[in-house]
C-alpha atoms as a PDB file:
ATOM      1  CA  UNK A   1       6.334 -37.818  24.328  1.00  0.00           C
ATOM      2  CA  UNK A   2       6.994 -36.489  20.881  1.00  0.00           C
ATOM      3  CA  UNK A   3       5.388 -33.217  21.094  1.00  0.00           C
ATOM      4  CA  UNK A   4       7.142 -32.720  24.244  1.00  0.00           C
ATOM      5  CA  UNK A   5      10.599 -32.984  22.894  1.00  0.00           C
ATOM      6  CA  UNK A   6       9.624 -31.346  19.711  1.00  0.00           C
ATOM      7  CA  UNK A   7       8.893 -28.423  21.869  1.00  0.00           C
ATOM      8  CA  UNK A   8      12.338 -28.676  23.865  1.00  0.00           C
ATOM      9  CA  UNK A   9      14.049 -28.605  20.709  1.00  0.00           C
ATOM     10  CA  UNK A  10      12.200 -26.058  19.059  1.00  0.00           C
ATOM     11  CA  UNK A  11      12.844 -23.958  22.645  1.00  0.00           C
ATOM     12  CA  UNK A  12      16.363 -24.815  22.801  1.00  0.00           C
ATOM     13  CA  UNK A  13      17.230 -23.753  19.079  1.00  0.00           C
ATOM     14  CA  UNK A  14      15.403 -20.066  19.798  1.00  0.00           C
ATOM     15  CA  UNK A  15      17.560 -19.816  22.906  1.00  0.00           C
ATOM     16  CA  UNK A  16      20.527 -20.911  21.402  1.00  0.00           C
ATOM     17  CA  UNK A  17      20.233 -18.400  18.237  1.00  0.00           C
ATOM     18  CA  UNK A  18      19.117 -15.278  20.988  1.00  0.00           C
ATOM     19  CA  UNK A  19      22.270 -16.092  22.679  1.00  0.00           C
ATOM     20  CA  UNK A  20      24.698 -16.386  19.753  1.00  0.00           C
ATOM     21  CA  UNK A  21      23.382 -12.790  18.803  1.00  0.00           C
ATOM     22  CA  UNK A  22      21.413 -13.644  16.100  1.00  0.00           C
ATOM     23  CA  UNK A  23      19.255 -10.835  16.010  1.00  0.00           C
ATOM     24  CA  UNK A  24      19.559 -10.547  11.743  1.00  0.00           C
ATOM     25  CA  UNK A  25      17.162 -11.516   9.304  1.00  0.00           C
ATOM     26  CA  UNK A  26      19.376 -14.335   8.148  1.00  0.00           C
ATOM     27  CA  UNK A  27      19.304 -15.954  11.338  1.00  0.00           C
ATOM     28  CA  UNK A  28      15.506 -15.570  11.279  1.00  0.00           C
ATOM     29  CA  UNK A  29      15.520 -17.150   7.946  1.00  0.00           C
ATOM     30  CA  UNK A  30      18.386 -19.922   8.826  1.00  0.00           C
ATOM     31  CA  UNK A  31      15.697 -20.443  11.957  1.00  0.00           C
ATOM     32  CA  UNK A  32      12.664 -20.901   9.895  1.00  0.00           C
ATOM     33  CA  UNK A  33      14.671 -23.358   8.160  1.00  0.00           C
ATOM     34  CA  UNK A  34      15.212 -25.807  11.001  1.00  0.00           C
ATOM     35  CA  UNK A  35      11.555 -25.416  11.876  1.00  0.00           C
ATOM     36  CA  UNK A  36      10.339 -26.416   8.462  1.00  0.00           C
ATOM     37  CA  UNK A  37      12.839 -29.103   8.693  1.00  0.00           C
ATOM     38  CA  UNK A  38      12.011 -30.453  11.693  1.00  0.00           C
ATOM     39  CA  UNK A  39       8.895 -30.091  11.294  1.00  0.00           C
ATOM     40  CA  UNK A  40       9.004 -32.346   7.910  1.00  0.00           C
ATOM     41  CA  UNK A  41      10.908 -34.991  10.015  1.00  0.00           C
ATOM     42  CA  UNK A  42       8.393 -34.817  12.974  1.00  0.00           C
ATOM     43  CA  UNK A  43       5.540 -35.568  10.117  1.00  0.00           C
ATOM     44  CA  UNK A  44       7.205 -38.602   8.898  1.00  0.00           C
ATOM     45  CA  UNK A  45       7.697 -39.703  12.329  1.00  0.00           C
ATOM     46  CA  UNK A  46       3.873 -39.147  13.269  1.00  0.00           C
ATOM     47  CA  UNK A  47       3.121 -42.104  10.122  1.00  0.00           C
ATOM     48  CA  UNK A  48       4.981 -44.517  11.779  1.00  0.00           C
ATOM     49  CA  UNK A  49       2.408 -44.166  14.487  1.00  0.00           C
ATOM     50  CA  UNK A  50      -1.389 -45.390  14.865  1.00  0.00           C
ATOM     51  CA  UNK A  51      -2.986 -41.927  15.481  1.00  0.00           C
ATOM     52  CA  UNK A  52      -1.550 -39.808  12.261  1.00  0.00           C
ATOM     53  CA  UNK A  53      -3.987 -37.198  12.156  1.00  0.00           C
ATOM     54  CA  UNK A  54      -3.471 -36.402  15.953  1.00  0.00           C
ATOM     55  CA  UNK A  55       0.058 -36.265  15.664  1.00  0.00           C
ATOM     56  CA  UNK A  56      -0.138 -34.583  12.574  1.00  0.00           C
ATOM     57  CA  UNK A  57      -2.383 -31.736  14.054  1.00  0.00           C
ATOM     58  CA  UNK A  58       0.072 -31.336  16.980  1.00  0.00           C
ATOM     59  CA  UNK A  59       3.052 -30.899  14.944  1.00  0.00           C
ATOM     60  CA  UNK A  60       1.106 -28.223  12.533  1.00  0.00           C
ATOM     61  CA  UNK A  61       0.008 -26.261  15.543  1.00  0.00           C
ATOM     62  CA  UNK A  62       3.467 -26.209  17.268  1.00  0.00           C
ATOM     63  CA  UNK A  63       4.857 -25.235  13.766  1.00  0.00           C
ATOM     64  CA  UNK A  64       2.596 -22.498  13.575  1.00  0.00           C
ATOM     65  CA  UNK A  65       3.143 -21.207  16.919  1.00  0.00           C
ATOM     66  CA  UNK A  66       7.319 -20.939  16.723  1.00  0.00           C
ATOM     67  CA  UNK A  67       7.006 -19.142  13.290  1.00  0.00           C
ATOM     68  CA  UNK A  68       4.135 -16.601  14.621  1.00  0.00           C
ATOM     69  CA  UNK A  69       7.747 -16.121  17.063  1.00  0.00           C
ATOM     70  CA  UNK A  70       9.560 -16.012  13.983  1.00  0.00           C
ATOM     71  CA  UNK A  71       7.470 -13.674  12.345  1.00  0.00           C
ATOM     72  CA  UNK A  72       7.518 -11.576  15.062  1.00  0.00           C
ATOM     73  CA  UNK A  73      11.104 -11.360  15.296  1.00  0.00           C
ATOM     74  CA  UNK A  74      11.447 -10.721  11.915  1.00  0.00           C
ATOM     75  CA  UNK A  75       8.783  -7.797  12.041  1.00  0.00           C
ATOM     76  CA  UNK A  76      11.045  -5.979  14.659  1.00  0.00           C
ATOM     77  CA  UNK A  77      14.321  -6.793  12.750  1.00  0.00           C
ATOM     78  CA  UNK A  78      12.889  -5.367   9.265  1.00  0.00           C
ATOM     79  CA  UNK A  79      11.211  -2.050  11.654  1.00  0.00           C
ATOM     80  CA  UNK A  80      14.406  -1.311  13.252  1.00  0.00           C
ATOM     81  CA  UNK A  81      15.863  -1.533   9.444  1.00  0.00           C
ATOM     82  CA  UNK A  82      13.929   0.821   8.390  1.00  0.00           C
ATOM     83  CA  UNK A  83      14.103   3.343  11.482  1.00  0.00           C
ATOM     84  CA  UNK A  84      17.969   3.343  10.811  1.00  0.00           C
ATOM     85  CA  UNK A  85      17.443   3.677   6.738  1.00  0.00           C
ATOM     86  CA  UNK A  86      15.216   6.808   7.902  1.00  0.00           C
ATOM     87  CA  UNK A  87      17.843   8.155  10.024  1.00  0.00           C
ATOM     88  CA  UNK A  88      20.309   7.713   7.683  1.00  0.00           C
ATOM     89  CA  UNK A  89      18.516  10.016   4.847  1.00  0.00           C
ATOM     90  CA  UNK A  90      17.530  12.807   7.222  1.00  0.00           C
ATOM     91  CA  UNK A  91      21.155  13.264   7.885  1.00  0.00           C
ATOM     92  CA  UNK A  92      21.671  13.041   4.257  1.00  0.00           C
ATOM     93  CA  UNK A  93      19.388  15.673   4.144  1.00  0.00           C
ATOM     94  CA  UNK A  94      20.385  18.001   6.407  1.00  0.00           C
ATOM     95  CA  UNK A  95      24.056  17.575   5.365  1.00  0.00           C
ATOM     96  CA  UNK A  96      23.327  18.722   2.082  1.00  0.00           C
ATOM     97  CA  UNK A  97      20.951  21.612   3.423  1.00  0.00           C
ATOM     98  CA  UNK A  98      23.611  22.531   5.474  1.00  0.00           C
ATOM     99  CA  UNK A  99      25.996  22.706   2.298  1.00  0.00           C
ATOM    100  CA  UNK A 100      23.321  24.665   0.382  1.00  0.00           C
ATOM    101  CA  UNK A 101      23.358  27.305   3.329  1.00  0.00           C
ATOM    102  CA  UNK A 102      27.289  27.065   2.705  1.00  0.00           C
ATOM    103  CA  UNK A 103      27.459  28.109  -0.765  1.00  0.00           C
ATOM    104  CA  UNK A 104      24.452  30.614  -0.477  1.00  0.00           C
ATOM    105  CA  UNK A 105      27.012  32.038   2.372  1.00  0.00           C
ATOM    106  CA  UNK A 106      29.574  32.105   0.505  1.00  0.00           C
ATOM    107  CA  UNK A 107      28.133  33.290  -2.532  1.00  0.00           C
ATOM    108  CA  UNK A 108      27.143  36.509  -0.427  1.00  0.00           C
ATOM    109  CA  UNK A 109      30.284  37.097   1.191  1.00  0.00           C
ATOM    110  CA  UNK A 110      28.885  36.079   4.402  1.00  0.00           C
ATOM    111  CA  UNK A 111      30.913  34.262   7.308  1.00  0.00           C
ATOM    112  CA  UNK A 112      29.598  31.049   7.369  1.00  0.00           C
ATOM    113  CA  UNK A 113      27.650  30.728  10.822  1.00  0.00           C
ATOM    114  CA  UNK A 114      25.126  28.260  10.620  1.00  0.00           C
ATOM    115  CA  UNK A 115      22.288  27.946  13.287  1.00  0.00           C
ATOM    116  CA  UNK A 116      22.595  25.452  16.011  1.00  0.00           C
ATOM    117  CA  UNK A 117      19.138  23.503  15.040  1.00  0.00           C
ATOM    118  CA  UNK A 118      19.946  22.989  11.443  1.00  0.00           C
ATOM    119  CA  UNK A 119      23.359  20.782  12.962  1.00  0.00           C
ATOM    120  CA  UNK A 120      21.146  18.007  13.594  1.00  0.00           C
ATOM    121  CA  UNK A 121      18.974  15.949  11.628  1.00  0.00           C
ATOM    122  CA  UNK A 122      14.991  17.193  12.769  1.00  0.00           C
ATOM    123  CA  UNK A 123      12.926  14.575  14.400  1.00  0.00           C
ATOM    124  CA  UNK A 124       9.255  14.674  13.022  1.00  0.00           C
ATOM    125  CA  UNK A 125       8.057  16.062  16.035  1.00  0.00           C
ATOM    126  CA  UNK A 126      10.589  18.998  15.221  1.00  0.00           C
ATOM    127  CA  UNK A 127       9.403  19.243  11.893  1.00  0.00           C
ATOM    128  CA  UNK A 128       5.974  19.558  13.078  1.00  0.00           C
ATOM    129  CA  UNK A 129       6.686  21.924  15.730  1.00  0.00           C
ATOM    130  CA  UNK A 130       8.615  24.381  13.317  1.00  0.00           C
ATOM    131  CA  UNK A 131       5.500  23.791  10.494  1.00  0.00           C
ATOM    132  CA  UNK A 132       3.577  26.761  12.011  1.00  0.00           C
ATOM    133  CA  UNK A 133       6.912  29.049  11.967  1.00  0.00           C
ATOM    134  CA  UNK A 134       7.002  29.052   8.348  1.00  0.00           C
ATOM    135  CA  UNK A 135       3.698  29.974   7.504  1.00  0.00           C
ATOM    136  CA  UNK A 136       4.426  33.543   6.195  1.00  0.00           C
ATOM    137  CA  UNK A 137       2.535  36.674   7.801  1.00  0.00           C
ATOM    138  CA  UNK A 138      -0.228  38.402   5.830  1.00  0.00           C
ATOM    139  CA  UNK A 139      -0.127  42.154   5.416  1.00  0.00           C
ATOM    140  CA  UNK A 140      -3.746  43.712   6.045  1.00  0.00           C
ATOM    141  CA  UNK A 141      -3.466  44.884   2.258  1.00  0.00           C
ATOM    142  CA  UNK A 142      -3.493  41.372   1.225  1.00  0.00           C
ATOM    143  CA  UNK A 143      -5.944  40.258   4.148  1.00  0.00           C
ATOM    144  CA  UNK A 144      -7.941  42.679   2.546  1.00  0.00           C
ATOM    145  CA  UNK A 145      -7.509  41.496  -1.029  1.00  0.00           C
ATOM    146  CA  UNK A 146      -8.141  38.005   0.202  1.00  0.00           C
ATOM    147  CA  UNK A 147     -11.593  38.987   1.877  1.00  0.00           C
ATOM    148  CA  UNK A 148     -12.688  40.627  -1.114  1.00  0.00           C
ATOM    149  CA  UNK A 149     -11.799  37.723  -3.190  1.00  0.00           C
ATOM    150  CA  UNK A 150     -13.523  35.742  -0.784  1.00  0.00           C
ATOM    151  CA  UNK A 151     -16.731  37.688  -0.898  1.00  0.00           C
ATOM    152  CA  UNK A 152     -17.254  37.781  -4.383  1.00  0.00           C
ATOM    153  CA  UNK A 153     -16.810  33.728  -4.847  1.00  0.00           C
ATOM    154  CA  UNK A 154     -19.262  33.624  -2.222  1.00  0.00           C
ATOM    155  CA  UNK A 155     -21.971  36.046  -4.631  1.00  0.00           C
ATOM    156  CA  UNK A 156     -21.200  34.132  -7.921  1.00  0.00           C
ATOM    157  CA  UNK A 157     -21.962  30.726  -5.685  1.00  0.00           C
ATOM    158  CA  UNK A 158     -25.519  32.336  -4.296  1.00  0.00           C
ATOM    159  CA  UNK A 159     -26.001  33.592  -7.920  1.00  0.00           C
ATOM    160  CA  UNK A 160     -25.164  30.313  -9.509  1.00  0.00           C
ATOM    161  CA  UNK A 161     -27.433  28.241  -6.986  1.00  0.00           C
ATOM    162  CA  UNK A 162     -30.273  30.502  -7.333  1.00  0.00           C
ATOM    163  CA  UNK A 163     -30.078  30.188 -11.192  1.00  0.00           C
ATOM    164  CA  UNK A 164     -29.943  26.624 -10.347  1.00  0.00           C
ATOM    165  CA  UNK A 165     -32.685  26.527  -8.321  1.00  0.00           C
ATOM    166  CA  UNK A 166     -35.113  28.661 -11.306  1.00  0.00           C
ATOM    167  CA  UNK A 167     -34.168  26.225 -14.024  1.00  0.00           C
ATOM    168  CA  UNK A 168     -35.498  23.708 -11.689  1.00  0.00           C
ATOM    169  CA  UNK A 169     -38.545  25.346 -10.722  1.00  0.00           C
ATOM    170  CA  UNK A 170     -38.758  25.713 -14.866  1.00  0.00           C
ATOM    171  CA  UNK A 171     -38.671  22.204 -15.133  1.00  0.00           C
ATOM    172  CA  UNK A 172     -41.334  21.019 -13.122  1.00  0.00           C
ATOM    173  CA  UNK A 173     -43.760  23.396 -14.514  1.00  0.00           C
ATOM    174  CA  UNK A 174     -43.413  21.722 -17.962  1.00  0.00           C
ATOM    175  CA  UNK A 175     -43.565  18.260 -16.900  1.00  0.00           C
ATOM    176  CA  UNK A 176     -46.574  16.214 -18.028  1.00  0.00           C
ATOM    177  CA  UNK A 177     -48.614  13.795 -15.636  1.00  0.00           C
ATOM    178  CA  UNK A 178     -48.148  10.195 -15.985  1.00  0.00           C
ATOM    179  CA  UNK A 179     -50.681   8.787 -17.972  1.00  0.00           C
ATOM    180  CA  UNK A 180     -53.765   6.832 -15.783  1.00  0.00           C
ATOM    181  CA  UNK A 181     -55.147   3.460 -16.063  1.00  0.00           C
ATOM    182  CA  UNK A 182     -58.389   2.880 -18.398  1.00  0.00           C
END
């Protein structure tokens, strides 16, 4: 009987606070509140009866199951938070790249006509779309440089690991057997 309207009122409160709006983490907190609440009067209720521990048991587990719903709740709240906080400083961003392009403009004596992507804030799927646009193109005079460069890391490693590879061999013709049992 108990644990059944301890459940209806638990029910009743999370209805009532989804329908006053009270998607914020203060109603979350003024939630978990009641529950601890009633959840302390529940307990002291459950000593005035025979079976304590029972009742005791129930009234943990139903405590533990509305503020795994609380929790939840609160998980989305504080992820939506910081989605919007995110959005926020990529527009900050942008505005001010946007102002840098400005004054680089102006500083040229160029009208200021700035490109239609850089008026919004970039998505991270935009960002990682544009990544291979900025990569800068290689002349075949520095492909060339780079190959060489490439090349002769790859002798000094060969050289190093076969001078490596002779100080070891060195090594093991010096070494002296173990001694044997008498």
């Amino acid at each position: 009987m108990m644990r059944i309207l301890f459940g209806i009122c638990l029910g009743l409160l999370s209805v009532l606070a989804l329908a006053q709006g009270g998607d914020s983490l203060q109603a979350v907190e003024a939630e978990r509140a009641k529950l601890q609440a009633e959840s302390r009067n529940a307990e002291a209720l459950c000593y005035e009866r025979f079976a304590v521990n029972a009742c005791l048991s129930e009234v943990a587990t139903q405590r533990r199951a509305q503020a795994a719903v609380l929790r939840k709740r609160e998980l989305v709240l504080r992820d939506a938070q910081r989605a919007e906080r995110t959005r926020e400083q990529w527009a900050r961003l942008n505005e001010k790249q946007v102002q840098a392009l400005e004054q680089t403009l102006d500083a040229q004596g160029k009208p200021a006509s700035l490109p239609a992507e850089r008026k919004e804030a970039p998505t991270p799927a935009k960002r990682a779309a544009s990544a291979p646009e900025k990569t800068p193109s290689i002349t075949s005079v520095q492909a060339a440089a780079n190959r060489a460069a490439f090349e002769s890391k790859q002798d000094e490693a060969a050289r190093h690991k076969s001078e490596v590879e002779k100080r070891l061999q060195e090594k093991k013709d010096r070494a002296e057997p173990l001694p044997t049992l008498p």
